[in-house]
C-alpha atoms as a PDB file:
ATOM      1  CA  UNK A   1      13.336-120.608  31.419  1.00  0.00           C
ATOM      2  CA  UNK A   2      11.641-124.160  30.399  1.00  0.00           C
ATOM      3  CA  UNK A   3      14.916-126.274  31.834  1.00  0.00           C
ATOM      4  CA  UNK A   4      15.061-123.438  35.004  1.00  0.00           C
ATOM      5  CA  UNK A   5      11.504-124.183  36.031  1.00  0.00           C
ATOM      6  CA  UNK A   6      11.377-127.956  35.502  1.00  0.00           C
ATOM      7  CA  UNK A   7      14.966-127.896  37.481  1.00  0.00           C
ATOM      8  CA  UNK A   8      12.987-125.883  40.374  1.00  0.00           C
ATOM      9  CA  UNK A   9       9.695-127.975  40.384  1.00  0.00           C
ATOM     10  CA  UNK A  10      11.730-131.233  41.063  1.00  0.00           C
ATOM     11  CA  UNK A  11       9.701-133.100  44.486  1.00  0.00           C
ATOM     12  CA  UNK A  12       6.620-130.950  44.013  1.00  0.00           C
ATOM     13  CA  UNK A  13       3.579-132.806  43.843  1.00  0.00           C
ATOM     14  CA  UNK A  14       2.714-134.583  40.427  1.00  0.00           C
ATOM     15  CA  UNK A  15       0.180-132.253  39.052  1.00  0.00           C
ATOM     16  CA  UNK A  16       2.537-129.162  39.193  1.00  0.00           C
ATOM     17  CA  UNK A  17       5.410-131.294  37.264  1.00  0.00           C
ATOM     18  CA  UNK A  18       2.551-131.849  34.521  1.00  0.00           C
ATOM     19  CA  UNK A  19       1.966-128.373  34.578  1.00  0.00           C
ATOM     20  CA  UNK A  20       5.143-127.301  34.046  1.00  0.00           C
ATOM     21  CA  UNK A  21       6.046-130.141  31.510  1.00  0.00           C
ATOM     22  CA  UNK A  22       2.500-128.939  29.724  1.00  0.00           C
ATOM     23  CA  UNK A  23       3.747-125.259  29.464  1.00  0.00           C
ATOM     24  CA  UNK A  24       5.184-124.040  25.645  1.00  0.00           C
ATOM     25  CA  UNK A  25       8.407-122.958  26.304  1.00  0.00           C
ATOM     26  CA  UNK A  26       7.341-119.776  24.519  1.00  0.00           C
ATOM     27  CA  UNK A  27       4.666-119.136  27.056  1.00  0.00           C
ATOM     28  CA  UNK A  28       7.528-118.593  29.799  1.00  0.00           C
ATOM     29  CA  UNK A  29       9.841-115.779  30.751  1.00  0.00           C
ATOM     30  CA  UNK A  30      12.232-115.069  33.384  1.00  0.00           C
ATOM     31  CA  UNK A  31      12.736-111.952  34.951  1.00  0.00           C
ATOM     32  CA  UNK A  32      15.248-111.102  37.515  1.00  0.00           C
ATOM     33  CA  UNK A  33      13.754-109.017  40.409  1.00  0.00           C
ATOM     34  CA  UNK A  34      15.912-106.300  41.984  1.00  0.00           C
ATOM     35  CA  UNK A  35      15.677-104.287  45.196  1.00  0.00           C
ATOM     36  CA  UNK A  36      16.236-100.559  45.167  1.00  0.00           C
ATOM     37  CA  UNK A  37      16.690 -98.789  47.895  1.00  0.00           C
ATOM     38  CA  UNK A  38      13.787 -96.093  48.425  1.00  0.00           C
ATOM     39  CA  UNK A  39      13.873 -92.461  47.014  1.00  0.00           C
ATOM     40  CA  UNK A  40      13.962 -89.918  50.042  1.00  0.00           C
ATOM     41  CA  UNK A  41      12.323 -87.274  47.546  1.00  0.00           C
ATOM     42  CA  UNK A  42       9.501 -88.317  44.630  1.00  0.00           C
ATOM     43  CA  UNK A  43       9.559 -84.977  43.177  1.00  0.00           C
ATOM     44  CA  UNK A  44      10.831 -81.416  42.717  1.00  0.00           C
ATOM     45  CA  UNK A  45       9.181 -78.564  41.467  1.00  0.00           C
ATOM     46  CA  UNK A  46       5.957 -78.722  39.483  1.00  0.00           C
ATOM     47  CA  UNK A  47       7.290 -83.111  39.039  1.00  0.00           C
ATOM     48  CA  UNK A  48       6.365 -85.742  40.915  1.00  0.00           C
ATOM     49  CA  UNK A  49       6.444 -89.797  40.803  1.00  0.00           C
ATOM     50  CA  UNK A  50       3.811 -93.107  41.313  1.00  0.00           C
ATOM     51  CA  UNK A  51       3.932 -96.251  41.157  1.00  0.00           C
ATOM     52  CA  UNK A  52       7.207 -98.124  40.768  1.00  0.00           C
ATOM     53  CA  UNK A  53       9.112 -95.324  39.712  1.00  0.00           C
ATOM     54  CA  UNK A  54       8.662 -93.649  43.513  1.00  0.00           C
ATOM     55  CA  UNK A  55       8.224 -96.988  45.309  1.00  0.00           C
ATOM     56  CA  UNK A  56       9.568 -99.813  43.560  1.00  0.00           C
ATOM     57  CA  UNK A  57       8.483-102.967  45.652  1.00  0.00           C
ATOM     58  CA  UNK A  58       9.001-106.891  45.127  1.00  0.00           C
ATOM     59  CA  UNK A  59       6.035-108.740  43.864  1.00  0.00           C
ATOM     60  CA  UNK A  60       5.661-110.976  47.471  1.00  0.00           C
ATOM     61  CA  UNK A  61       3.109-108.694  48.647  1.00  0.00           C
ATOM     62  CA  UNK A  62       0.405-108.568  45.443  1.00  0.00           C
ATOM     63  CA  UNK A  63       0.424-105.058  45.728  1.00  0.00           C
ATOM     64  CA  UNK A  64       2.211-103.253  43.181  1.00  0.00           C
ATOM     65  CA  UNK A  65      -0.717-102.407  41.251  1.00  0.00           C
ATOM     66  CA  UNK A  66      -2.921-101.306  43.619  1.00  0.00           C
ATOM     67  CA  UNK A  67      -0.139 -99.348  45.110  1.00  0.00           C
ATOM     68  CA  UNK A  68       0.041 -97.672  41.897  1.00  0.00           C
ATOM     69  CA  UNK A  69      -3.596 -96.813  41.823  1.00  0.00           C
ATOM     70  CA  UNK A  70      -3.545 -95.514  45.212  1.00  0.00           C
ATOM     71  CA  UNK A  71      -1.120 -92.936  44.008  1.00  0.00           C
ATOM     72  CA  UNK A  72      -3.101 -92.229  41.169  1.00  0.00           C
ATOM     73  CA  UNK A  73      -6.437 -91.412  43.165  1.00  0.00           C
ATOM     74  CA  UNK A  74      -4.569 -89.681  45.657  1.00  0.00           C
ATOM     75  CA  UNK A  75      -2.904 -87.388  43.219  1.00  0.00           C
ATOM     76  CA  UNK A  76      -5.837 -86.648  41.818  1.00  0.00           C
ATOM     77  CA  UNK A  77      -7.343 -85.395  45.017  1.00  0.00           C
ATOM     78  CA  UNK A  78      -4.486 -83.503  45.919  1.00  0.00           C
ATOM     79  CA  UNK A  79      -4.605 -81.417  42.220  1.00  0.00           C
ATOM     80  CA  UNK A  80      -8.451 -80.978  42.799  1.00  0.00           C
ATOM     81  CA  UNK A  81      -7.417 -78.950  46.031  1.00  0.00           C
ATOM     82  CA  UNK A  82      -7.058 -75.197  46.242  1.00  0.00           C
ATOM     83  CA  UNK A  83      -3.441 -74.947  46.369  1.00  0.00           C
ATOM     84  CA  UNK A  84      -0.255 -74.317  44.291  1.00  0.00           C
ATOM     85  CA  UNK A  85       0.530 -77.224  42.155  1.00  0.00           C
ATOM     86  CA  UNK A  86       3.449 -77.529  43.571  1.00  0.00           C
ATOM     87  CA  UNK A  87       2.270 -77.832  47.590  1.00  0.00           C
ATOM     88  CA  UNK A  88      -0.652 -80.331  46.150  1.00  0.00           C
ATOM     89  CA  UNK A  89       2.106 -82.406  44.775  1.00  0.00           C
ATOM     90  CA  UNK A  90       4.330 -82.654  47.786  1.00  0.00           C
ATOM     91  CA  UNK A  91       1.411 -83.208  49.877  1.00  0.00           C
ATOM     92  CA  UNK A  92       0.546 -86.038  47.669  1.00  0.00           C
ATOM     93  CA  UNK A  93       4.139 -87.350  48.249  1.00  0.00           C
ATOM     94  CA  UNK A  94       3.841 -86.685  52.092  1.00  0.00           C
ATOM     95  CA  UNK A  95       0.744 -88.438  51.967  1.00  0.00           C
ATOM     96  CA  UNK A  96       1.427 -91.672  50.330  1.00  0.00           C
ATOM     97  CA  UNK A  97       4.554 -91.970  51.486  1.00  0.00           C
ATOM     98  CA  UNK A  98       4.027 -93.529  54.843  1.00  0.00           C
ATOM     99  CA  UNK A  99       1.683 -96.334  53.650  1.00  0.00           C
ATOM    100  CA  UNK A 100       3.703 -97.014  50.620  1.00  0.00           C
ATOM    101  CA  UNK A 101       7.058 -97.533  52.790  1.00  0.00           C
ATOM    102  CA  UNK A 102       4.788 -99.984  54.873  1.00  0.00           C
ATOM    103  CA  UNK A 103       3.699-102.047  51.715  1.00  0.00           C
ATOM    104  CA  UNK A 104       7.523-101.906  50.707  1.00  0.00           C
ATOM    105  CA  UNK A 105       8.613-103.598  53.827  1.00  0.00           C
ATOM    106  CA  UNK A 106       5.793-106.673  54.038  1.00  0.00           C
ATOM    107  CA  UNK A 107       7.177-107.391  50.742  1.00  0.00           C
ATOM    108  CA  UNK A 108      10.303-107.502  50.950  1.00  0.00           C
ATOM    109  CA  UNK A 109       9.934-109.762  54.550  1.00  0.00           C
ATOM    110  CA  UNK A 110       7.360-111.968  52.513  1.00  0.00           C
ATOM    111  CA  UNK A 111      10.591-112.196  49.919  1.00  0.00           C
ATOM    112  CA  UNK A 112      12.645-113.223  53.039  1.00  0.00           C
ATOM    113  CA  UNK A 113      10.513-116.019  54.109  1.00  0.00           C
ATOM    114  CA  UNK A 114       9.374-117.247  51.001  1.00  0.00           C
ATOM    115  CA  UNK A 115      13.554-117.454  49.781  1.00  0.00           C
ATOM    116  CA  UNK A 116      14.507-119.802  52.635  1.00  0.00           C
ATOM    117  CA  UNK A 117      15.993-122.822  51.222  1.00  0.00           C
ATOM    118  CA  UNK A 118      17.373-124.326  54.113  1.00  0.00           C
ATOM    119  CA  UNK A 119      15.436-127.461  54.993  1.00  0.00           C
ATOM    120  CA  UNK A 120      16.054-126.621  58.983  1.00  0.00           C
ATOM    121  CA  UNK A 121      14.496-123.024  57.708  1.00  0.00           C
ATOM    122  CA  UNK A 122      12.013-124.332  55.807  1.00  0.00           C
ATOM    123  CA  UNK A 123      10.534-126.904  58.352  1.00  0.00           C
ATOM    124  CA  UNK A 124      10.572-123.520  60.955  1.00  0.00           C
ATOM    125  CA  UNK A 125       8.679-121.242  58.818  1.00  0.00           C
ATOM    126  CA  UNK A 126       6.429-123.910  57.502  1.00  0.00           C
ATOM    127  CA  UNK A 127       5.700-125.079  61.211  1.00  0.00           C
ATOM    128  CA  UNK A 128       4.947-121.357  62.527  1.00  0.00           C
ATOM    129  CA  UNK A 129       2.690-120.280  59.242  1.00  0.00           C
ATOM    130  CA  UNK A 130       0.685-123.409  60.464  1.00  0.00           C
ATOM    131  CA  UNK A 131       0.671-122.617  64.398  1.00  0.00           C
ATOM    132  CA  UNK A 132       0.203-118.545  64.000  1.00  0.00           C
ATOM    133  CA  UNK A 133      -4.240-118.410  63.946  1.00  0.00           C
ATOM    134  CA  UNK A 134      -5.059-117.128  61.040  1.00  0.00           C
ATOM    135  CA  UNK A 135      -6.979-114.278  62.583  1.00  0.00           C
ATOM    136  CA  UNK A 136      -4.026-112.911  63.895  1.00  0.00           C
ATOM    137  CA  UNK A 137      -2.079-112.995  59.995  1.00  0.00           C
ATOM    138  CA  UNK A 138      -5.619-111.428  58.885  1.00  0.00           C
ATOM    139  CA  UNK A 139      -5.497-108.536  61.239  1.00  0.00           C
ATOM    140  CA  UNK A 140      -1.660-108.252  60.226  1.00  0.00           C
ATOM    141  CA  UNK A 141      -3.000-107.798  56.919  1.00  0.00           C
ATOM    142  CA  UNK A 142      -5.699-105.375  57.661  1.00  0.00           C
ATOM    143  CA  UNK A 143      -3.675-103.472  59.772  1.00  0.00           C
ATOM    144  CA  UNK A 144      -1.788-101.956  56.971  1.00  0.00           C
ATOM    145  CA  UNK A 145      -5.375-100.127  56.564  1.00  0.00           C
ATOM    146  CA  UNK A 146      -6.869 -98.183  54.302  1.00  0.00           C
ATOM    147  CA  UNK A 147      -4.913 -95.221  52.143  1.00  0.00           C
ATOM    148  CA  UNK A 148      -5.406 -92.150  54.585  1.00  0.00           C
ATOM    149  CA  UNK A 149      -7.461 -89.568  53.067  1.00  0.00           C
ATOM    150  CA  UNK A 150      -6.142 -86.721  51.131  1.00  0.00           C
ATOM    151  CA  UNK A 151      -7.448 -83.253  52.542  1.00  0.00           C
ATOM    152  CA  UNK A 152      -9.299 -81.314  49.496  1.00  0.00           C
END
């Protein structure tokens, strides 16, 4: 991972290079990130999923934890309602499901944008990041909202 990293910081700016050169090689680790295409069903009988394991998402949105937790709460609310186990836990899937297939997608277009290597592609993105008010990428931001509440 050392040689990989110092390979891949080559023409950033000095203090990143020192940085990198700095780092213990046994400080690093690589790990290969992989797509999966989304489950259509996160449970079955009295069984459901959270977290990665129903919505595994790449790490370009920051929100893999705190999509995690969302589930977590959620479920919680859903078991403290008065209901078969089974309906709480499908309506904890139902429930989390749309904003979790939202969080899935900004990722994996922040992955997109973030991967272009071109230097035509790069100048592009770079150029429209700095044009786009950053009001308007705030309220992008915002607008994936707040986890809708779970009916007790």
């Amino acid at each position: 991972p050392h040689e990989l990293l110092e390979q891949l910081v080559t023409g950033f700016h000095a203090p990143l290079q020192a940085i990198v050169t700095a780092t213990h090689p046994e400080d690093l680790r690589l790990d290969e990130l992989f797509e999966r295409a989304p489950l259509l069903q996160w449970g079955r009988g009295p069984v459901t999923l959270l977290g990665d394991a129903a919505h595994a998402m790449l790490p370009h949105a920051g929100q893999g934890a705190a999509q995690a937790l969302e589930d977590a709460v959620t479920l919680a609310r859903a078991l403290r309602a008065e209901r078969p186990l089974e309906a709480s836990l499908r309506h904890y899937e139902k429930v989390r499901s749309g904003r979790t297939s939202t969080v899935v997608r900004v990722a994996k277009r922040n992955a997109q944008l973030g991967s272009v290597s071109s230097a035509l592609g790069c100048w592009l993105r770079n150029t429209a990041l700095t044009l786009v008010p950053s009001g308007l990428i705030l309220r992008h931001l915002v607008s994936m909202e707040r986890p809708p509440p779970v009916e007790e």
